[in-house]
Structure formats: structure tokens, C-alpha cells
N, C-alpha and C. Protein backbone atom coordinates (compact mmCIF):
# COMPACT_ATOMS: atom_id res chain seq x y z
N UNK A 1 18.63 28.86 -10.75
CA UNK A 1 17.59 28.43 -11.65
C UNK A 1 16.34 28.13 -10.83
N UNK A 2 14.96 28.64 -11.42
CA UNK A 2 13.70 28.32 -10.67
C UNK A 2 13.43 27.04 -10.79
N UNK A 3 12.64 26.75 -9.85
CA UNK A 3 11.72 25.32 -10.05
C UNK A 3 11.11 25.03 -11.64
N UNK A 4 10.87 26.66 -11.67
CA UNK A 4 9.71 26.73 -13.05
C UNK A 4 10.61 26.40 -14.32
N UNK A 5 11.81 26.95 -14.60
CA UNK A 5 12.84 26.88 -15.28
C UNK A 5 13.41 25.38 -15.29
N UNK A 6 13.29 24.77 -14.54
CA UNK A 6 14.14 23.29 -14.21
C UNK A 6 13.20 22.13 -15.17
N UNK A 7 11.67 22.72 -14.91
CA UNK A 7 10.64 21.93 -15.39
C UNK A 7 10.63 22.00 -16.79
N UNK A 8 10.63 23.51 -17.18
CA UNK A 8 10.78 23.68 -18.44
C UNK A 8 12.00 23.26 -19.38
N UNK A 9 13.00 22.82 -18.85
CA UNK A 9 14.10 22.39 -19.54
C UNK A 9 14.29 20.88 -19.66
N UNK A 10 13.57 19.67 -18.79
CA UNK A 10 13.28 18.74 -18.60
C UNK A 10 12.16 18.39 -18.96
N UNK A 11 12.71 16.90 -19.58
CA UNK A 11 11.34 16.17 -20.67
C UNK A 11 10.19 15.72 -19.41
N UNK A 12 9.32 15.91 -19.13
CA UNK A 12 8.21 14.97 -18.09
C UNK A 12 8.15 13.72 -19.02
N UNK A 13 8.11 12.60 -17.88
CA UNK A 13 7.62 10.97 -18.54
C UNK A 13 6.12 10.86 -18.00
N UNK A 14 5.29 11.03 -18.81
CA UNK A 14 3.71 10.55 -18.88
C UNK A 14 3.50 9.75 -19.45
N UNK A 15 2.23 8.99 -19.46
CA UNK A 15 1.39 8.02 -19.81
C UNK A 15 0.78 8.63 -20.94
N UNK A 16 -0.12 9.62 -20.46
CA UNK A 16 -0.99 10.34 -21.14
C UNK A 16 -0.60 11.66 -21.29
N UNK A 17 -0.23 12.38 -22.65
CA UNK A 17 0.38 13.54 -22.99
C UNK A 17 -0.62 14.57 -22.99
N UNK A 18 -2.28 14.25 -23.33
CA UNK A 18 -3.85 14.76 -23.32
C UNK A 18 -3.67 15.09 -21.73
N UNK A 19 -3.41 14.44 -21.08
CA UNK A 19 -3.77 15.22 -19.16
C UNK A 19 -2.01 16.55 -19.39
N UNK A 20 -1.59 15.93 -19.65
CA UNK A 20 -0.30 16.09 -19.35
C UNK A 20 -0.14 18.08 -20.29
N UNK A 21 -1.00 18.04 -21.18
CA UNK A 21 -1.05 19.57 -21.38
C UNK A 21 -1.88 20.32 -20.46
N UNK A 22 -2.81 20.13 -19.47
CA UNK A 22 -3.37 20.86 -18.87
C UNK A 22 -2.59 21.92 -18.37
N UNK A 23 -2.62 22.83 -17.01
CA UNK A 23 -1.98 23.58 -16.23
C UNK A 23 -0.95 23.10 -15.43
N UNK A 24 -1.26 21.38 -14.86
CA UNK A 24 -0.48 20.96 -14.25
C UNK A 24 0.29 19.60 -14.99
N UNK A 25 1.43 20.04 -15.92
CA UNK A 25 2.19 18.48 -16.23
C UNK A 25 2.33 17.41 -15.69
N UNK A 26 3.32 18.83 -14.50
CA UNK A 26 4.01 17.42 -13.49
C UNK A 26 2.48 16.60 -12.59
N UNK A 27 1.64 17.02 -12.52
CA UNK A 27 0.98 16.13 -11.77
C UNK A 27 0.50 14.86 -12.83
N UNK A 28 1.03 15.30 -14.10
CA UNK A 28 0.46 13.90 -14.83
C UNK A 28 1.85 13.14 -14.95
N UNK A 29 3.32 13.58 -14.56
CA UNK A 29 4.14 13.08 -14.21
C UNK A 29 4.27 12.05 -12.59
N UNK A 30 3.41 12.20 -11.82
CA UNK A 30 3.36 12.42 -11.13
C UNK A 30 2.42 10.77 -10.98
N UNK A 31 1.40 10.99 -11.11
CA UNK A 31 0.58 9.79 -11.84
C UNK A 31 0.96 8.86 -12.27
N UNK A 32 1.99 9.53 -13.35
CA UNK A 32 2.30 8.21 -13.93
C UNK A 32 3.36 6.81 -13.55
N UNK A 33 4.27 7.97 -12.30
CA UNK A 33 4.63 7.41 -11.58
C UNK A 33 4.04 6.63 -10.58
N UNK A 34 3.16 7.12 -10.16
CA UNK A 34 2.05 6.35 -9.27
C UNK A 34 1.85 5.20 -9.64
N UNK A 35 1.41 4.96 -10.85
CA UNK A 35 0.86 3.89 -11.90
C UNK A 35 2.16 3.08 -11.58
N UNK A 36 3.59 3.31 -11.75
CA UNK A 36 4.47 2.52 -12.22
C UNK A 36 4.80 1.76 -10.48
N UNK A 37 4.60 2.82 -9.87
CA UNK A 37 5.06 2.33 -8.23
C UNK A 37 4.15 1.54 -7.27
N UNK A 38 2.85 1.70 -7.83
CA UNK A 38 1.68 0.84 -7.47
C UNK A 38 1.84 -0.46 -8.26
N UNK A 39 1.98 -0.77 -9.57
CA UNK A 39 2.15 -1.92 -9.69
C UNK A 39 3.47 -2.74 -9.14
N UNK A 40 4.47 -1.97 -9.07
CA UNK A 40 5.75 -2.43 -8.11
C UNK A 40 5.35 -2.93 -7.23
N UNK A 41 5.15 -2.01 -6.38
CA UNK A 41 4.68 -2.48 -4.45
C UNK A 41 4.03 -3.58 -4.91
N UNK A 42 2.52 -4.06 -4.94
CA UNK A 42 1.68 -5.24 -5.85
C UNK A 42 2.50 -6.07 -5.83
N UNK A 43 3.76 -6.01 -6.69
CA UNK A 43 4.53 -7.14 -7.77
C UNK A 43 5.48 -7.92 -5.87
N UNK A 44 5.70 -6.41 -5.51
CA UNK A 44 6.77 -7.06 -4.91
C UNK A 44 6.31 -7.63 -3.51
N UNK A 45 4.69 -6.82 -2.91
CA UNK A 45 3.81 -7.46 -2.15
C UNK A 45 3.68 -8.79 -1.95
N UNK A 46 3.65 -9.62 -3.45
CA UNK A 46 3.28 -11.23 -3.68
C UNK A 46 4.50 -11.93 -3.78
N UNK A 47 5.34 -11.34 -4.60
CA UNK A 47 6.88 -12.27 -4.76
C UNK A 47 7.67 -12.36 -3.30
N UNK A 48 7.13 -11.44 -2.23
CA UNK A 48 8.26 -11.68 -1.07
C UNK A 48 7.56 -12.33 -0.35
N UNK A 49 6.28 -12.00 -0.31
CA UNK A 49 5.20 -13.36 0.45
C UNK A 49 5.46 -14.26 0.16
N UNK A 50 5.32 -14.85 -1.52
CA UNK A 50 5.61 -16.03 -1.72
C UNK A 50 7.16 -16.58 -1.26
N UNK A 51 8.16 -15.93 -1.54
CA UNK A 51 9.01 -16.43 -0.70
C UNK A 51 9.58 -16.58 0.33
N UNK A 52 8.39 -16.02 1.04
CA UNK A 52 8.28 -16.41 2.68
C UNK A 52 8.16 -17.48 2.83
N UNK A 53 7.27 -18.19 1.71
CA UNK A 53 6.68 -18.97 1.94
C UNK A 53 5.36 -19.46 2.00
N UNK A 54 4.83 -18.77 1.61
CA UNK A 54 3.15 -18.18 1.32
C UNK A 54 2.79 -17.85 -0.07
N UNK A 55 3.23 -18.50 -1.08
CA UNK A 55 2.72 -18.35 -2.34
C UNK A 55 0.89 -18.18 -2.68
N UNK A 56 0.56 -17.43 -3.73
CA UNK A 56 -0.88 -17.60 -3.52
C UNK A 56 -1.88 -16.02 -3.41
N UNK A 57 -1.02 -15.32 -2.36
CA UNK A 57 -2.28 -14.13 -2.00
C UNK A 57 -1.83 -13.49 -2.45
N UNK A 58 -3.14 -12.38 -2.81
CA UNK A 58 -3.31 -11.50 -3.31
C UNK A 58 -2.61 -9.96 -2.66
N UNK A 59 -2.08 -9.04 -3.19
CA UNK A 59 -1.43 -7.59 -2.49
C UNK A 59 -2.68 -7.48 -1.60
N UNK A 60 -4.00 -7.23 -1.45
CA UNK A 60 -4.63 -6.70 -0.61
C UNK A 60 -4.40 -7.85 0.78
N UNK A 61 -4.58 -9.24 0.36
CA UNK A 61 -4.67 -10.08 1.46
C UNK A 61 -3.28 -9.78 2.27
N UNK A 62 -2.23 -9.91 1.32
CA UNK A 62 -0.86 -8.99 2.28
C UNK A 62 -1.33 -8.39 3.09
N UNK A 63 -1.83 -7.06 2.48
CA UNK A 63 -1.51 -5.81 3.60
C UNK A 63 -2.40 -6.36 4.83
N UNK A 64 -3.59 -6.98 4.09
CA UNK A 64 -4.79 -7.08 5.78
C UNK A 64 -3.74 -7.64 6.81
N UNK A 65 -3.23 -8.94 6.63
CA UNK A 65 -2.43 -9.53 7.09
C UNK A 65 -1.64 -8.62 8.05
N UNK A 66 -0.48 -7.99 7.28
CA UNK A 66 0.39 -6.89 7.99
C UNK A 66 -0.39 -6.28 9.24
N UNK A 67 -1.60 -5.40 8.46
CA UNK A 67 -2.53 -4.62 9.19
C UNK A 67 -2.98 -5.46 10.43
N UNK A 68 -3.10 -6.70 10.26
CA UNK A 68 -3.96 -7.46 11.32
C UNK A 68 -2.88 -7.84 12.36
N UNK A 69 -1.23 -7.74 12.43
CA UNK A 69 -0.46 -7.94 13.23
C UNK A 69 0.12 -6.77 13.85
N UNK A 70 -0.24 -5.42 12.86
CA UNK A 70 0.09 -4.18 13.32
C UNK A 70 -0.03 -4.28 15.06
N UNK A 71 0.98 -3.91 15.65
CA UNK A 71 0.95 -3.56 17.60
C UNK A 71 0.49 -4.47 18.06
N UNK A 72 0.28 -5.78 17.47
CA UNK A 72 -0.36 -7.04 18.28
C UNK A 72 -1.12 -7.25 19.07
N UNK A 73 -2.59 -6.62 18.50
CA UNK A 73 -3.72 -6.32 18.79
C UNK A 73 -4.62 -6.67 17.74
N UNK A 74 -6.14 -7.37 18.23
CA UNK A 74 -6.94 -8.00 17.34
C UNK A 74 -7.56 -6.91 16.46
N UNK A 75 -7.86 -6.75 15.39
CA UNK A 75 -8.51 -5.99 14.46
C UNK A 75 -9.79 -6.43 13.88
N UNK A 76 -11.10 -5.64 13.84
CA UNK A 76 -12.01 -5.77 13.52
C UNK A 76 -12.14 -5.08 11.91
N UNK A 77 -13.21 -5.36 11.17
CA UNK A 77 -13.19 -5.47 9.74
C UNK A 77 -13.82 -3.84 9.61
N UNK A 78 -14.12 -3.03 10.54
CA UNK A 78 -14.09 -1.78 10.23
C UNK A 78 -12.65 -1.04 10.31
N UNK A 79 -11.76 -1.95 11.43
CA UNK A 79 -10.54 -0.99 11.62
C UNK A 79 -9.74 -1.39 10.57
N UNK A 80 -9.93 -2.24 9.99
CA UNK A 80 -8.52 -2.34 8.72
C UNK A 80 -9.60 -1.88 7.50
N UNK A 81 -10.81 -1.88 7.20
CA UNK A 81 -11.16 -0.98 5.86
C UNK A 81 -11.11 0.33 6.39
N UNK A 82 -10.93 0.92 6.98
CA UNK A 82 -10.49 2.41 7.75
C UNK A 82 -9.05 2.64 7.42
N UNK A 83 -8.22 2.15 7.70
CA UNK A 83 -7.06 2.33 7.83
C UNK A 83 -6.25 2.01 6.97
N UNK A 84 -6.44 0.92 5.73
CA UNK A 84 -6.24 0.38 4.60
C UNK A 84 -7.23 1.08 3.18
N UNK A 85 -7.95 2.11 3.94
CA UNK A 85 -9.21 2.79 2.69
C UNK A 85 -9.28 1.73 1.72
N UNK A 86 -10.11 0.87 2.61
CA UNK A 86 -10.80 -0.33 1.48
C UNK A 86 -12.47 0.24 1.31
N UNK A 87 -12.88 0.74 0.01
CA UNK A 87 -13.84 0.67 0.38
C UNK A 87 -15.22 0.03 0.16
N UNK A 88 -15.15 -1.55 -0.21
CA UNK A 88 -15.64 -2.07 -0.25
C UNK A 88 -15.32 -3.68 0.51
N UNK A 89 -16.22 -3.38 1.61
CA UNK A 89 -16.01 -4.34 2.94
C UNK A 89 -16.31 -5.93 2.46
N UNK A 90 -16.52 -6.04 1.03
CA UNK A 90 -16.70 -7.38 0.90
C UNK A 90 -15.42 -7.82 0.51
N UNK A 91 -14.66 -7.22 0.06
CA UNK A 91 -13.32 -7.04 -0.76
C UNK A 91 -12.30 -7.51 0.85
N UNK A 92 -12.46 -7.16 1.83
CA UNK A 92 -11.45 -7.15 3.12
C UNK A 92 -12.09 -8.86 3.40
N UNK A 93 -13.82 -8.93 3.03
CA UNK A 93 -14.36 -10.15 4.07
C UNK A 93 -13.56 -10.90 3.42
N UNK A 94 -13.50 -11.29 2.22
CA UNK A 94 -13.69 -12.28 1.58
C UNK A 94 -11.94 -12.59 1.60
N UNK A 95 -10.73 -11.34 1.84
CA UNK A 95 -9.63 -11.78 1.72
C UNK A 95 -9.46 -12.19 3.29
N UNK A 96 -9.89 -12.24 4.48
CA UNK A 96 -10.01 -12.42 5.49
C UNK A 96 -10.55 -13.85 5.97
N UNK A 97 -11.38 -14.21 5.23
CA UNK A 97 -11.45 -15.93 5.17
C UNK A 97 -11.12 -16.63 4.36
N UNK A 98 -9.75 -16.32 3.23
CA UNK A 98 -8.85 -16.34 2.48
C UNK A 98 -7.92 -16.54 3.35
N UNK A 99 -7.33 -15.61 4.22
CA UNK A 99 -6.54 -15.92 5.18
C UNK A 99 -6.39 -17.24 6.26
N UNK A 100 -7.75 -17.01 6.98
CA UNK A 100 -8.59 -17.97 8.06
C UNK A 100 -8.22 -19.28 7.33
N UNK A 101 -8.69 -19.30 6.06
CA UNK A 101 -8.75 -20.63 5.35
C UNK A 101 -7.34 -21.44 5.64
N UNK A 102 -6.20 -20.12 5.50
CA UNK A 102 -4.99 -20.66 5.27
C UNK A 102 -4.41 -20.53 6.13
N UNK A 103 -4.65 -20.52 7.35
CA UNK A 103 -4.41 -20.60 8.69
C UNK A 103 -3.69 -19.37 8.97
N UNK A 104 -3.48 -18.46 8.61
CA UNK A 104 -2.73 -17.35 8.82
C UNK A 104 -3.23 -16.15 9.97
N UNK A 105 -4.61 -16.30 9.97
CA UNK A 105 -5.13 -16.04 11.06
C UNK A 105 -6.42 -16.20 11.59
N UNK A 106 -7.22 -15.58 12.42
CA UNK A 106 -8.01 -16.45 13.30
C UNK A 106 -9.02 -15.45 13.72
N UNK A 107 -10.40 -15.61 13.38
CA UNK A 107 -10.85 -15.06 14.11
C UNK A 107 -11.78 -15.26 15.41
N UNK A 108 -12.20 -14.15 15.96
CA UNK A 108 -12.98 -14.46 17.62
C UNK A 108 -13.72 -13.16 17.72
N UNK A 109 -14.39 -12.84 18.84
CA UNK A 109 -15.14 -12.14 19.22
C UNK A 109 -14.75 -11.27 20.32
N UNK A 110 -15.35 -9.67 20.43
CA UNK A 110 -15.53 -8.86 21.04
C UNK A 110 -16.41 -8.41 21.35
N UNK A 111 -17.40 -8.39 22.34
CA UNK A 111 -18.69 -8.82 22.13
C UNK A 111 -19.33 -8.82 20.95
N UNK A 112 -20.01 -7.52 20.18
CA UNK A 112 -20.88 -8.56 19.07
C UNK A 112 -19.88 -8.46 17.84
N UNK A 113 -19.18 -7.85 18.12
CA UNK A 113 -17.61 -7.88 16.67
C UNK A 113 -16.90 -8.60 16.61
N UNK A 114 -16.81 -8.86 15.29
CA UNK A 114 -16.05 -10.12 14.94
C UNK A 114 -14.40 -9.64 14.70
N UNK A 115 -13.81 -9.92 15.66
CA UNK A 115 -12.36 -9.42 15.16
C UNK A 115 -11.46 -10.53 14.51
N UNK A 116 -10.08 -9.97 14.40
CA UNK A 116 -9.35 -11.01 13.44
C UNK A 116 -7.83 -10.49 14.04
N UNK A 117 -7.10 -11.98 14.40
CA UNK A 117 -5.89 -12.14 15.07
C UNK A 117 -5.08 -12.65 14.55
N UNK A 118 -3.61 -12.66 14.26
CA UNK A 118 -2.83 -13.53 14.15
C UNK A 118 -1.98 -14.97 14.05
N UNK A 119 -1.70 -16.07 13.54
CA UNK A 119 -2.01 -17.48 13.93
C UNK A 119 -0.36 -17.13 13.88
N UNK A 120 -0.11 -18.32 14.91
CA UNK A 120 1.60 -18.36 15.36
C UNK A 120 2.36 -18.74 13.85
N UNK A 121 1.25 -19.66 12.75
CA UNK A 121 1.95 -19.74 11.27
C UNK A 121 1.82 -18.47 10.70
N UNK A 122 0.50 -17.64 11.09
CA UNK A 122 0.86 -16.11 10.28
C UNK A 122 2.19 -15.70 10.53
N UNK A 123 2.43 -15.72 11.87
CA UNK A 123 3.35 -14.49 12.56
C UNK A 123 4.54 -15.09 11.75
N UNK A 124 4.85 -16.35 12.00
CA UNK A 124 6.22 -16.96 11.94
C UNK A 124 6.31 -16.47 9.84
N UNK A 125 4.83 -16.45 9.12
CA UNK A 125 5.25 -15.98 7.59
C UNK A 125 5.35 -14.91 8.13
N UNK A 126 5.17 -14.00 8.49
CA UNK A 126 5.63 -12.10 8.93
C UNK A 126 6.51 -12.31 9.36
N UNK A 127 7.47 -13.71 9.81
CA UNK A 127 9.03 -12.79 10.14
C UNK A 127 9.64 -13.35 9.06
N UNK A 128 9.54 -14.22 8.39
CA UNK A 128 10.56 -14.74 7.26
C UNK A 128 9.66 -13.46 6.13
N UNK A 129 9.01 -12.85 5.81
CA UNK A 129 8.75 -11.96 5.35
C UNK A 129 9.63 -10.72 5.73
N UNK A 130 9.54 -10.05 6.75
CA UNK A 130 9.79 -9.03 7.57
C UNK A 130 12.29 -9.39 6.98
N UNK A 131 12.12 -10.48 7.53
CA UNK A 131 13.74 -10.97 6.76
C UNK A 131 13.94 -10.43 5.60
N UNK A 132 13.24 -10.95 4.61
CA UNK A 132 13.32 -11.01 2.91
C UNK A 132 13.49 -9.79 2.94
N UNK A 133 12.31 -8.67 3.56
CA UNK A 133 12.22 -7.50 3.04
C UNK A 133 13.72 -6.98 3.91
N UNK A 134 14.17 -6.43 4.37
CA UNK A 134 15.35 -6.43 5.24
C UNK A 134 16.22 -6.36 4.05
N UNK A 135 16.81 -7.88 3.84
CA UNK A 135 17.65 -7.84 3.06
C UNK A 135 17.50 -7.57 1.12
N UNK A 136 16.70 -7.47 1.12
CA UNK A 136 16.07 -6.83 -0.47
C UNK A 136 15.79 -6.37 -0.60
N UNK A 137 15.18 -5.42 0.22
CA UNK A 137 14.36 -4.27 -0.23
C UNK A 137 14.91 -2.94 0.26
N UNK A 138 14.58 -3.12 1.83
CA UNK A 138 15.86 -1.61 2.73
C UNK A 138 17.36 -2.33 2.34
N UNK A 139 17.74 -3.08 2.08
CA UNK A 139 19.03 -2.71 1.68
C UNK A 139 19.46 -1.97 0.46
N UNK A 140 18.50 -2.60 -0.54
CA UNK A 140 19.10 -1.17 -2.10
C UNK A 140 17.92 -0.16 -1.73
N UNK A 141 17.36 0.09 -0.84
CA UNK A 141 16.93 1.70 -0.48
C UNK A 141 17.86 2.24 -0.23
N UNK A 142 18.68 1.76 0.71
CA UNK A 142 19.53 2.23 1.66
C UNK A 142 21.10 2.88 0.69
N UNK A 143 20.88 2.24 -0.63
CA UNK A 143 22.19 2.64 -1.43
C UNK A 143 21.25 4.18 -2.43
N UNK A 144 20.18 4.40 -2.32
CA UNK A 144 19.81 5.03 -3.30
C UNK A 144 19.73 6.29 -3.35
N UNK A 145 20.87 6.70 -2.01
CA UNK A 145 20.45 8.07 -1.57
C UNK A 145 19.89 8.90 -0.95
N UNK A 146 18.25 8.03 -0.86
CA UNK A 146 17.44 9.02 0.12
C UNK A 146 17.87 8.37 1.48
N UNK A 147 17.71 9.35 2.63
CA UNK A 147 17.81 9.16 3.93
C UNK A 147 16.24 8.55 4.50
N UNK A 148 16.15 8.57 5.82
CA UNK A 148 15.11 8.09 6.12
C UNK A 148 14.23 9.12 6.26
N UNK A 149 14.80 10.26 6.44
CA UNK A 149 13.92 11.40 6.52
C UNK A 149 13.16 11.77 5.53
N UNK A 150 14.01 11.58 4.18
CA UNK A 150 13.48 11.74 2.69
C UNK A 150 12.52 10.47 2.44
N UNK A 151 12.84 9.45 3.04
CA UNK A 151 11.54 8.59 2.81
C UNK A 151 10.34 9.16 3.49
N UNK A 152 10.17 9.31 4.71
CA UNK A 152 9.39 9.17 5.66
C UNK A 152 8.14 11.06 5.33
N UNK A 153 9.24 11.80 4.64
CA UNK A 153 8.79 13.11 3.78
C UNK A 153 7.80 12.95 2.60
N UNK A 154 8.18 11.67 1.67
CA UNK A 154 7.38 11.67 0.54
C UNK A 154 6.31 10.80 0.63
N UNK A 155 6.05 9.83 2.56
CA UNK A 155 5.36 9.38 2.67
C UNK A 155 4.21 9.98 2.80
N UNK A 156 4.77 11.54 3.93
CA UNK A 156 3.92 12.19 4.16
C UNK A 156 3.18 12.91 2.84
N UNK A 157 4.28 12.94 1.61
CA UNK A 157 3.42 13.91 0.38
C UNK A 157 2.46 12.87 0.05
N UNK A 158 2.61 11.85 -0.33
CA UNK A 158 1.78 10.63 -0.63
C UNK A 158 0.49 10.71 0.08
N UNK A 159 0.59 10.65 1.46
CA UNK A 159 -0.76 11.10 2.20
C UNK A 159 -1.56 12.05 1.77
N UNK A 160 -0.85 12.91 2.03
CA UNK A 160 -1.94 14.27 1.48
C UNK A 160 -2.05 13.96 0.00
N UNK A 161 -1.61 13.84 -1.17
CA UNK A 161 -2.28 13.68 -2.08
C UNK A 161 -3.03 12.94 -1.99
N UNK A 162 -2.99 11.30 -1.14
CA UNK A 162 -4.28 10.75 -1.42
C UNK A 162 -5.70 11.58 -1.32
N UNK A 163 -5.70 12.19 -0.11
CA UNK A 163 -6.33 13.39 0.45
C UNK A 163 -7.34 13.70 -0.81
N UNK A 164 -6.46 14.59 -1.44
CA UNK A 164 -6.69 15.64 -2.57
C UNK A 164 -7.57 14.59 -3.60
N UNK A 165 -6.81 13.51 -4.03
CA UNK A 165 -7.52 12.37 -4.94
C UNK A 165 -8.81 12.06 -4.05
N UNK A 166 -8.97 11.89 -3.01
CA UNK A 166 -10.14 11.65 -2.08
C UNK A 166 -11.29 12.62 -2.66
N UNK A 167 -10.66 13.28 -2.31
CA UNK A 167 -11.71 15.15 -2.23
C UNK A 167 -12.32 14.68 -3.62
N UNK A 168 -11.54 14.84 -4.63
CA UNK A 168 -11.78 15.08 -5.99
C UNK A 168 -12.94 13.97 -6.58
N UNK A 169 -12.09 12.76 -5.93
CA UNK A 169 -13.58 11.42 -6.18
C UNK A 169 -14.73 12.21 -5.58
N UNK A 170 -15.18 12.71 -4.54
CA UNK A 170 -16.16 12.93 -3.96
C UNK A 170 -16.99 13.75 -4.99
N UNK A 171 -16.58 14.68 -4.87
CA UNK A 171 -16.78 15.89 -6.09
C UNK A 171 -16.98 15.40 -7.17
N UNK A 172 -16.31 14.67 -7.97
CA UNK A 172 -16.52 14.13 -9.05
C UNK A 172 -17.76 12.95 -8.84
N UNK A 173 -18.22 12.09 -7.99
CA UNK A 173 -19.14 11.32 -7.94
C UNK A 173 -20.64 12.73 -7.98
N UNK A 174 -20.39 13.78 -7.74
CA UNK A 174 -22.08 14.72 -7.49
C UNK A 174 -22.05 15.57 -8.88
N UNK A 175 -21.06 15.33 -9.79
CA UNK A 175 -21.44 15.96 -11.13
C UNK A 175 -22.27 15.55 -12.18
């Protein structure tokens, strides 16, 4: 049986049935999953923080966080809206002395850049974090079938579509 045949015999779950007749279904299948797995990550971003022990922040202040302990090296507020595609740098400042506030981390200087480091209370919430996730999260991955290869595969599809969604904003902002 084809791919094409498999699709056609199977219901797609969309949001929106109007995108979902175009040429491409599954990409509004596709979406809509997006939608459902983005608010997940989000949901589950704040509930494992908070029971780190860190009740309070927001999914973006998470990730800076993460991002800002990534290889244990100081990060400046261009390298995590780069690498986090934030693109609005007031959105990183403002969760960044959100952080500072809450002692989680610290910032200092490189000559005229202002970078941002780790506080021994951040790190110590990133390992009772880094725990939680361990036992709740890679463990029912780990029953669900995919291998790590199959994760680490649809990370890579994930990338490149952002890509494509990239392109398309662009394009779509000059019409």
C-alpha cells in the first residue's frame, strides 16, 4: 500500500477543515499537532519547574534559563534570542531580570556585553528539574516505542519545518 493510499483511507485530525482541503491535508494535520504539542511542552515547561521548586515562570523564562546553563558558559542576550528565535529582545530582557530578580541567575560583563550566568540556586533548580524530567518524562518516552534515533529524526523534521514556516513569514510579511 502507498503512502498516498494509507492517507486516503485514514481520517486526518485538524483544527481547521478550510486549510485542511487545500493540496496539502496532512500539513494541516500536521499543525494541528503542533498546536497540541506546543501547548504540552508550555504546560509541562512550568509544572516541572514548579516542582523543582520554582513555581512562577513563564515557558520562555524556562528555556532562557536552560539556554543560559547550556555547556556552562556565560550567554549574552543576542546568543539566546539567536538560538531560542526570540524575536523580540525585549521579551528575553525582561524574562532575564525576571530571573536575576529571583536569583536564578546573574549577570556581568564582557567588555561592553552584558552577559548572563548561572546562580549556584539556578543550577541546584536545573538539577532537581533535570531529576523530575528523568523520571517523568524520558521514562514514558522510553515505553512509547520510539527509539532515540526516532526522536532525535523528528527533531531534525521539526527543524527544517521551522525553516520552511520561517521562509513563508518572510514572504508573507512583503505581500
Amino acid at each position: 500500500m502507498t503512502s498516498e493510499e494509507k492517507s486516503e483511507r485514514r481520517e486526518l485530525i485538524v483544527s481547521s477543515a478550510h486549510l485542511a482541503g487545500g493540496s496539502s491535508p496532512a500539513l494541516s494535520e500536521l499543525e494541528y499537532g503542533s498546536i497540541l504539542f506546543s501547548h504540552a511542552f508550555n504546560r509541562w515547561l512550568v509544572r516541572c519547574m514548579a516542582a523543582a521548586g520554582v513555581p512562577g515562570l513563564s515557558p520562555i523564562e524556562i528555556l532562557i534559563i536552560h539556554s543560559v546553563r547550556h555547556r556552562d558558559r556565560p550567554k549574552t542576550l543576542a546568543d539566546l534570542c539567536l538560538v531560542l528565535d526570540i524575536e523580540d529582545t525585549h521579551v528575553a530582557n525582561y524574562a532575564i531580570k525576571k530571573l536575576e530578580a529571583a536569583g536564578l541567575v546573574k549577570s556581568g560583563k564582557a567588555g561592553k556585553e552584558k552577559t548572563i550566568r548561572v546562580t549556584d540556586k539556578g543550577l541546584d533548580a536545573l538539577k532537581r528539574y533535570t531529576e523530575i524530567r528523568e523520571r517523568l518524562l524520558v521514562e514514558a518516552t522510553k515505553v512509547s516505542g520510539l527509539s532515540q534515533d526516532d526522536l532525535s529524526d523528528i527533531a531534525s523534521h521539526l527543524r527544517a519545518l521551522s525553516g520552511y514556516y520561517e521562509q513563508a513569514a518572510r514572504s508573507a510579511a512583503t505581500l
